[in-house]
Protein backbone atom coordinates (compact mmCIF):
# COMPACT_ATOMS: atom_id res chain seq x y z
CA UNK A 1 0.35 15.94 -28.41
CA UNK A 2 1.49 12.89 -26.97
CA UNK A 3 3.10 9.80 -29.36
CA UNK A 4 0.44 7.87 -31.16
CA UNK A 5 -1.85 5.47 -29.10
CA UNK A 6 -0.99 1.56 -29.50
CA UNK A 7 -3.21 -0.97 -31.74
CA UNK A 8 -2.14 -3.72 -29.06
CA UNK A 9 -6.46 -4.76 -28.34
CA UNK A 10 -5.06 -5.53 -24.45
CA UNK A 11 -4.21 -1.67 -23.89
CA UNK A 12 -7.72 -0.31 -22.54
CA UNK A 13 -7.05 2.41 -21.36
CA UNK A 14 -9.80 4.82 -19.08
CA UNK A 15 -11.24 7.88 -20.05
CA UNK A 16 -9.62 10.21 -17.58
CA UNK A 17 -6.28 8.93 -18.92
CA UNK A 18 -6.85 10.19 -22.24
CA UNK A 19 -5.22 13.29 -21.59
CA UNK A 20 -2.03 14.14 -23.22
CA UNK A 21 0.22 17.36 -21.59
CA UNK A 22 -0.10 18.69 -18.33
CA UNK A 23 2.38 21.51 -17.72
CA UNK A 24 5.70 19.36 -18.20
CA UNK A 25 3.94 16.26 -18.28
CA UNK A 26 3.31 14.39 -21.14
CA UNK A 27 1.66 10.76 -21.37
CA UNK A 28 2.52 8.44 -23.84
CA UNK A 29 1.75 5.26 -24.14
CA UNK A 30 4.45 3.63 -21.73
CA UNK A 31 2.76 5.93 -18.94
CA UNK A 32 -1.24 4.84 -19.83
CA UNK A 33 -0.04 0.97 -19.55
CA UNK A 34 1.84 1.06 -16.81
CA UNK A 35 -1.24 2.88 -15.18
CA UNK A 36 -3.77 0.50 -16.42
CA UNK A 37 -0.99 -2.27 -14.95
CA UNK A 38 -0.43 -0.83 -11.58
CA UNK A 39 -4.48 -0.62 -11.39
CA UNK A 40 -4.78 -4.05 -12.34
CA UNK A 41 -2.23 -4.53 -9.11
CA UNK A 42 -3.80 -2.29 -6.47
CA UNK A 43 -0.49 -2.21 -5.05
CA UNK A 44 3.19 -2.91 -5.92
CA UNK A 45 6.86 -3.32 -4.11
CA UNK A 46 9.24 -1.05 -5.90
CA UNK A 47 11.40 -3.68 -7.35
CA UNK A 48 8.17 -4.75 -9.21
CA UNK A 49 7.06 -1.57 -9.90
CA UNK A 50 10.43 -1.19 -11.62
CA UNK A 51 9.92 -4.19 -13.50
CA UNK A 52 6.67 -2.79 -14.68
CA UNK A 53 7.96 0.27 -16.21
CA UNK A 54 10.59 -2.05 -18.32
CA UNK A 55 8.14 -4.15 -19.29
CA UNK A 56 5.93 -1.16 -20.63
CA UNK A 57 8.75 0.88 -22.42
CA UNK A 58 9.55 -2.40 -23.97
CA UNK A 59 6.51 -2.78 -25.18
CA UNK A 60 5.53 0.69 -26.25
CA UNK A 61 8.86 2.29 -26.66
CA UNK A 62 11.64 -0.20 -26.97
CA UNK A 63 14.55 1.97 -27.75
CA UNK A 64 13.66 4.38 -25.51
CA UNK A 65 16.16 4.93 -22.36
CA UNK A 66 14.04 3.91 -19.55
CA UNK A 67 13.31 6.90 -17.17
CA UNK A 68 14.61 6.95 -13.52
CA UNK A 69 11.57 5.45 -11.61
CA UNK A 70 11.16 8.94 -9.46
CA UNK A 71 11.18 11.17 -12.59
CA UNK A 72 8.71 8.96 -14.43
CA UNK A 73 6.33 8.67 -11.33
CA UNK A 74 6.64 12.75 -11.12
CA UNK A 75 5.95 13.40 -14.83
CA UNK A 76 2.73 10.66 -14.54
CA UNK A 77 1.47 12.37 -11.56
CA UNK A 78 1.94 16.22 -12.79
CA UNK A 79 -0.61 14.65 -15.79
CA UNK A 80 -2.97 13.16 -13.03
CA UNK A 81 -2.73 16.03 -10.71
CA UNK A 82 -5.91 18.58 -12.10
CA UNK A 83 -7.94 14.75 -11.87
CA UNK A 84 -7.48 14.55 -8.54
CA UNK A 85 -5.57 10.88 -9.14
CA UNK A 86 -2.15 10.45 -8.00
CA UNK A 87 1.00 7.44 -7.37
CA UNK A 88 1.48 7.16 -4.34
CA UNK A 89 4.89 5.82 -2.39
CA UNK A 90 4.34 4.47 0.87
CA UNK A 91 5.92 1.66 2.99
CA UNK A 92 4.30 -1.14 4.39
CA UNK A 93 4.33 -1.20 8.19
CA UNK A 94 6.03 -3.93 9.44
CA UNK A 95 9.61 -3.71 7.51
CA UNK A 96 9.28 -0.57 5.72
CA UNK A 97 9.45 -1.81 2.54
CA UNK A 98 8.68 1.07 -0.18
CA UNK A 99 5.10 0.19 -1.94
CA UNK A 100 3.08 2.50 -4.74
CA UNK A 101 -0.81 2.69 -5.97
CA UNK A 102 -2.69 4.09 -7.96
CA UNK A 103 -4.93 6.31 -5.44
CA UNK A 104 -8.16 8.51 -6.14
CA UNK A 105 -8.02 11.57 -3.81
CA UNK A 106 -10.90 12.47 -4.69
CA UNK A 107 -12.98 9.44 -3.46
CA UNK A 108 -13.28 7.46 -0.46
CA UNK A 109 -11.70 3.81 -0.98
CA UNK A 110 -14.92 2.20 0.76
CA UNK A 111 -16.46 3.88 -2.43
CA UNK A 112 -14.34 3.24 -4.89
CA UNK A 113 -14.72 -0.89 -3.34
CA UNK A 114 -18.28 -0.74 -4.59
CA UNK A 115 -18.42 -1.77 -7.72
CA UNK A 116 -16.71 -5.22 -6.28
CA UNK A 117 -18.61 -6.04 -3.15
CA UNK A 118 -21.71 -6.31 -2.44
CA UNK A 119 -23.43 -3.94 0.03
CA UNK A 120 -23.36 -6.33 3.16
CA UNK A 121 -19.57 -7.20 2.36
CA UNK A 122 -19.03 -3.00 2.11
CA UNK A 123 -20.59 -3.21 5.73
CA UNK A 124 -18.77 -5.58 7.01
CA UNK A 125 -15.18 -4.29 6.02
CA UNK A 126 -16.46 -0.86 7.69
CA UNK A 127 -17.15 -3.15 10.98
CA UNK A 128 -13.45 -4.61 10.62
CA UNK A 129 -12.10 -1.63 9.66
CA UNK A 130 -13.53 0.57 12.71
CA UNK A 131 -12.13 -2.47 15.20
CA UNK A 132 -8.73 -2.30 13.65
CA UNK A 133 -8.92 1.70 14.19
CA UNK A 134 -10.02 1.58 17.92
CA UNK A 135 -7.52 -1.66 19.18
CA UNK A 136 -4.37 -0.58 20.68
CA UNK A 137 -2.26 -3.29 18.55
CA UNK A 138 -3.77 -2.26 15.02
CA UNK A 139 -5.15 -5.87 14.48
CA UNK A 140 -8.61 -7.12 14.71
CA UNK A 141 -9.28 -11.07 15.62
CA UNK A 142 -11.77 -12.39 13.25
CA UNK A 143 -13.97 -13.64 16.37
CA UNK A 144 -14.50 -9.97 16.87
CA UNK A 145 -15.56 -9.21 13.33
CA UNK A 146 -17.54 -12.49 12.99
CA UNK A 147 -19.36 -11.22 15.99
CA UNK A 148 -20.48 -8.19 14.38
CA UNK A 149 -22.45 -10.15 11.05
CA UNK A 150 -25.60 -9.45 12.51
CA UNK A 151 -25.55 -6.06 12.45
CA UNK A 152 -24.56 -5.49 8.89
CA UNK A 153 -26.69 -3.59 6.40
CA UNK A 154 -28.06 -5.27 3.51
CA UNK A 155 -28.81 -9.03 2.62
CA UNK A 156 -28.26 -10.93 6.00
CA UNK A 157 -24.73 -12.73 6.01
CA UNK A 158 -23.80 -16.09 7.60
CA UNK A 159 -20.95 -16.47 9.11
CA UNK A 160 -19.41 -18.64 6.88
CA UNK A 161 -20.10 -16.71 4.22
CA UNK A 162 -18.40 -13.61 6.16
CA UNK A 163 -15.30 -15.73 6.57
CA UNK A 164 -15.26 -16.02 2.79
CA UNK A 165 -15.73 -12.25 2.46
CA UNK A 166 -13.00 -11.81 5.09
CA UNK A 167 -10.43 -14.17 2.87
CA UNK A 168 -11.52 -12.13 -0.36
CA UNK A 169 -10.49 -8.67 1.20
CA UNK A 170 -7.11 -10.28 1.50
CA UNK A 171 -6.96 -11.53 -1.74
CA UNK A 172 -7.73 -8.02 -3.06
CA UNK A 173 -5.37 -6.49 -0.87
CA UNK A 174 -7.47 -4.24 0.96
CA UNK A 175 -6.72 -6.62 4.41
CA UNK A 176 -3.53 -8.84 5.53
CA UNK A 177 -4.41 -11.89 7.85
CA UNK A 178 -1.98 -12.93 10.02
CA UNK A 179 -2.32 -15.90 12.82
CA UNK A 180 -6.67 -15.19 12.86
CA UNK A 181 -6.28 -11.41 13.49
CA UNK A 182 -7.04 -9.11 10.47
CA UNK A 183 -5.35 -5.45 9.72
CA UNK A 184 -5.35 -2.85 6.99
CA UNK A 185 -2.83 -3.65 4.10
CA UNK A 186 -0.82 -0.87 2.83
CA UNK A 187 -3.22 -0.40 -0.16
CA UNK A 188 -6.04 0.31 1.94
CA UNK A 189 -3.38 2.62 4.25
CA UNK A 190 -2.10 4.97 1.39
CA UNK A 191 -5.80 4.80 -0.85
CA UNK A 192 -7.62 5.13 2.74
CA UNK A 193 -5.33 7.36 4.93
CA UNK A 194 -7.75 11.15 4.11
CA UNK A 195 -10.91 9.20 4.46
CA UNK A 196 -9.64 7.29 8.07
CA UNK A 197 -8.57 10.73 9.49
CA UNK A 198 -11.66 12.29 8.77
CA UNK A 199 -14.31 9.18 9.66
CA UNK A 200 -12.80 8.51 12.49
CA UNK A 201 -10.64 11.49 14.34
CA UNK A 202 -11.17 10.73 17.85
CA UNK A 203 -9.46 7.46 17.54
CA UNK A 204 -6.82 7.68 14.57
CA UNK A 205 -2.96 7.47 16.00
CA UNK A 206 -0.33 9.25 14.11
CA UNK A 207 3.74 8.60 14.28
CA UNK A 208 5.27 10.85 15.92
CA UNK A 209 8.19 10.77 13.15
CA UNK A 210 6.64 10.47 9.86
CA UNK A 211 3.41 12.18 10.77
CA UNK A 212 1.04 9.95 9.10
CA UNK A 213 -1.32 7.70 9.57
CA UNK A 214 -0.85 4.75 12.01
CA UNK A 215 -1.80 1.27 12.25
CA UNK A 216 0.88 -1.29 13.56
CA UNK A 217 3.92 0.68 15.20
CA UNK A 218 5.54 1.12 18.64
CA UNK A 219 4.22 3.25 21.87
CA UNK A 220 6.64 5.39 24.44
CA UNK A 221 4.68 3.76 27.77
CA UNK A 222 5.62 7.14 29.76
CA UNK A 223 3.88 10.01 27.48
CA UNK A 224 2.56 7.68 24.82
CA UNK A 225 3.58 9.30 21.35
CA UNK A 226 3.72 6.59 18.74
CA UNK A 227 5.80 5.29 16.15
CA UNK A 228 6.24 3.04 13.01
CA UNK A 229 8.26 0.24 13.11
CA UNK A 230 10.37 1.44 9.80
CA UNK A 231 10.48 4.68 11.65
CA UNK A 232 11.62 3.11 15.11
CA UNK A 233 14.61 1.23 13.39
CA UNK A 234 15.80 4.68 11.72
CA UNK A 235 15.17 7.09 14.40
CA UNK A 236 17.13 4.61 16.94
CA UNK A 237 19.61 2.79 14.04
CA UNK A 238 23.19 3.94 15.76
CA UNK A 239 21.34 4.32 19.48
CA UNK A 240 22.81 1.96 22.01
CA UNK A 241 20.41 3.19 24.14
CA UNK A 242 17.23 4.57 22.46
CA UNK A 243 14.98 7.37 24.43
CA UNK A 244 11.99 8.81 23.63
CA UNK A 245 12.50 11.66 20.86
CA UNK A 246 9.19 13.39 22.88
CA UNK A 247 9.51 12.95 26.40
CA UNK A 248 13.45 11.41 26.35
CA UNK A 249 12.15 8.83 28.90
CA UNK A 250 14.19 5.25 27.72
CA UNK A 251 12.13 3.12 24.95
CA UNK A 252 11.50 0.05 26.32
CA UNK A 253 10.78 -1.62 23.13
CA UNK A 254 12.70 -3.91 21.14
CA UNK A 255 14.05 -1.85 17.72
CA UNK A 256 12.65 -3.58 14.83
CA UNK A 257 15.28 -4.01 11.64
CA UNK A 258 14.35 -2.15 9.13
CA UNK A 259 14.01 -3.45 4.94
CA UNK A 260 17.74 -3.19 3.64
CA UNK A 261 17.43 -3.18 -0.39
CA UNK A 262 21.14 -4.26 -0.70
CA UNK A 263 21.19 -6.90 1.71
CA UNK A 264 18.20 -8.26 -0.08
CA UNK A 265 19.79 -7.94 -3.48
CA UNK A 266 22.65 -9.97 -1.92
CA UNK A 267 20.53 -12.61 -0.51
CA UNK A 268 19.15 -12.94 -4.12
CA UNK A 269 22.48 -12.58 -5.74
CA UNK A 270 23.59 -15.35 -3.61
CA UNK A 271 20.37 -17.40 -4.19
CA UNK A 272 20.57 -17.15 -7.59
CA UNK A 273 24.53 -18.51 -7.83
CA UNK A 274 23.34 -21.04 -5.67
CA UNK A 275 20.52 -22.50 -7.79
CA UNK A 276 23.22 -22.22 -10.87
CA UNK A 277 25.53 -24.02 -9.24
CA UNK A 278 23.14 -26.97 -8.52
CA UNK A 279 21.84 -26.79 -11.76
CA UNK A 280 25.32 -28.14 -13.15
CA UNK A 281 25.97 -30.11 -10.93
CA UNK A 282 23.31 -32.52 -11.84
C-alpha cells in the first residue's frame, strides 16, 4: 500500500490515480500532486518540471531525498502504464528545449479538448490543424483559418469570435502564434502525435533523425528527407560542411543552435549577480 493520502482539501486527486503499486511502482502522495499539477499545466520545461517535484515532496514528504527527475518520471509512468496514461518528454521544435505532459494514449487530444470547447471551436481547431499538416512551413496564417468559419459544424461562428477562439487555443497551449501565422505547440505535438499519423497519413512528415512526428524543421532540396531543427544542430554540430545524412548532397540550410542548459544556467547565474549587485548599490 502506498503512504497515507493527504488531508490538504487542494489535493483532488482523479479516480484513475487512486491506484497504489504497479510492479515496482508505487504512488504516494508526492507522485498524485505532482500529476494533478502537471495536468493543471498541460505542459512544462524541465527546469519547471523540476521545480514541481520539489515543491510536491516538500509538501507531502519533506524529509524525503528528492528522486532523480528520470527515476521518478519512470516509477509514475510504470503506475500509469496498464491505464493507458503516460509522461511524456519531448522537445519543442524550434530550440529543442526538453518539455513533459501528462498524455492519454488512449484518447484522441481533439477528444479529450471537449469538455473545454464548444463544438464549433472543436471544428475549427480541426480546420487549423489540417492547414498546419498540409503547408510545407508547418504554420498556418490566420487569414487562411478565418477563411474556413463558414464551414464549421455547429452554432455558426463570426469571425471575430473565431479570432477569440484562435487566441484561447494559445492560451491553453494547444497552438503558438507567431507574427499572424498559427502552429501546433508541443502539447498538442506529444498529446496529438498517434492521432495526427493516423488522421492524416498521406500528408504527415517525419524527421529523418528522430523519427517522429514533424511540424517546423528543415528539408534536403535534392531528395527531400526532413529534419528538426534540434535535430539539424546535433546531427551537423562539429560539420564545417554539413551534407545530407540520406542522399549526402550539401545542406543548404542555415544550422539552427540548439538549447544549451549550461549556457542558460550561466546567463541566469550572471543575471542574477547582476540584479544583486544593483540592488546594493542603491
Amino acid at each position: 500500500m502506498g503512504a497515507p493520502r493527504s488531508r490538504s482539501p487542494r489535493l483532488e486527486v482523479p479516480s484513475y490515480m487512486q491506484c497504489s503499486t504497479r510492479r515496482m511502482g508505487i504512488m504516494t502522495d508526492v507522485h498524485r500532486r505532482f500529476l494533478q499539477l502537471l495536468m493543471t499545466h498541460g505542459v512544462l520545461e524541465e527546469q519547471a518540471v523540476k521545480r514541481l517535484q520539489k515543491h510536491c515532496y516538500k509538501v507531502h514528504d519533506r524529509n524525503a531525498a528528492v528522486e532523480k527527475l528520470e527515476d521518478f518520471i519512470n516509477n509514475i509512468n510504470s503506475v500509469l502504464e496498464s491505464l493507458y496514461i503516460e509522461v511524456k518528454k519531448g522537445v519543442t521544435e524550434d530550440d529543442g528545449r526538453p518539455v513533459y505532459a501528462l498524455v492519454n494514449l488512449a484518447t484522441t487530444s481533439i477528444s479529450k479538448m471537449a469538455s473545454d470547447f464548444a463544438e464549433n471551436e472543436l471544428d475549427l481547431f480541426r480546420k487549423a490543424l489540417e492547414l498546419i499538416i498540409d503547408s510545407e512551413s508547418g504554420f498556418a496564417s490566420s487569414t487562411n483559418i478565418l477563411n474556413l468559419v463558414d464551414q464549421l459544424k455547429g452554432k455558426k461562428m463570426r469571425k471575430k469570435e473565431a479570432e477569440q477562439v484562435l487566441q484561447k487555443f494559445v492560451q491553453n497551449k494547444w497552438l503558438i502564434e507567431k507574427e499572424g501565422e498559427f502552429t501546433l505547440h508541443s502539447r498538442a505535438i506529444l498529446e496529438m502525435e498517434q492521432y495526427i499519423r493516423e488522421t492524416y497519413p498521406d500528408s504527415v512528415k517525419m524527421c529523418n533523425i528522430c523519427h517522429s512526428l514533424l511540424i517546423q524543421g528543415q528539408s534536403c532540396e535534392t531528395c527531400g528527407i526532413r529534419m528538426h531543427l534540434p535535430c539539424v544542430a546535433k546531427y551537423f554540430q562539429s560539420n564545417s560542411e554539413p551534407r545530407c545524412p540520406h542522399c549526402n548532397d550539401y545542406w543548404p540550410h542555415e544550422i539552427p543552435e540548439i538549447f544549451n542548459p549550461e549556457k542558460e544556467r550561466e546567463a541566469g547565474i550572471s543575471t542574477s549577480n547582476k540584479k544583486s549587485l544593483r540592488s546594493r548599490q542603491h
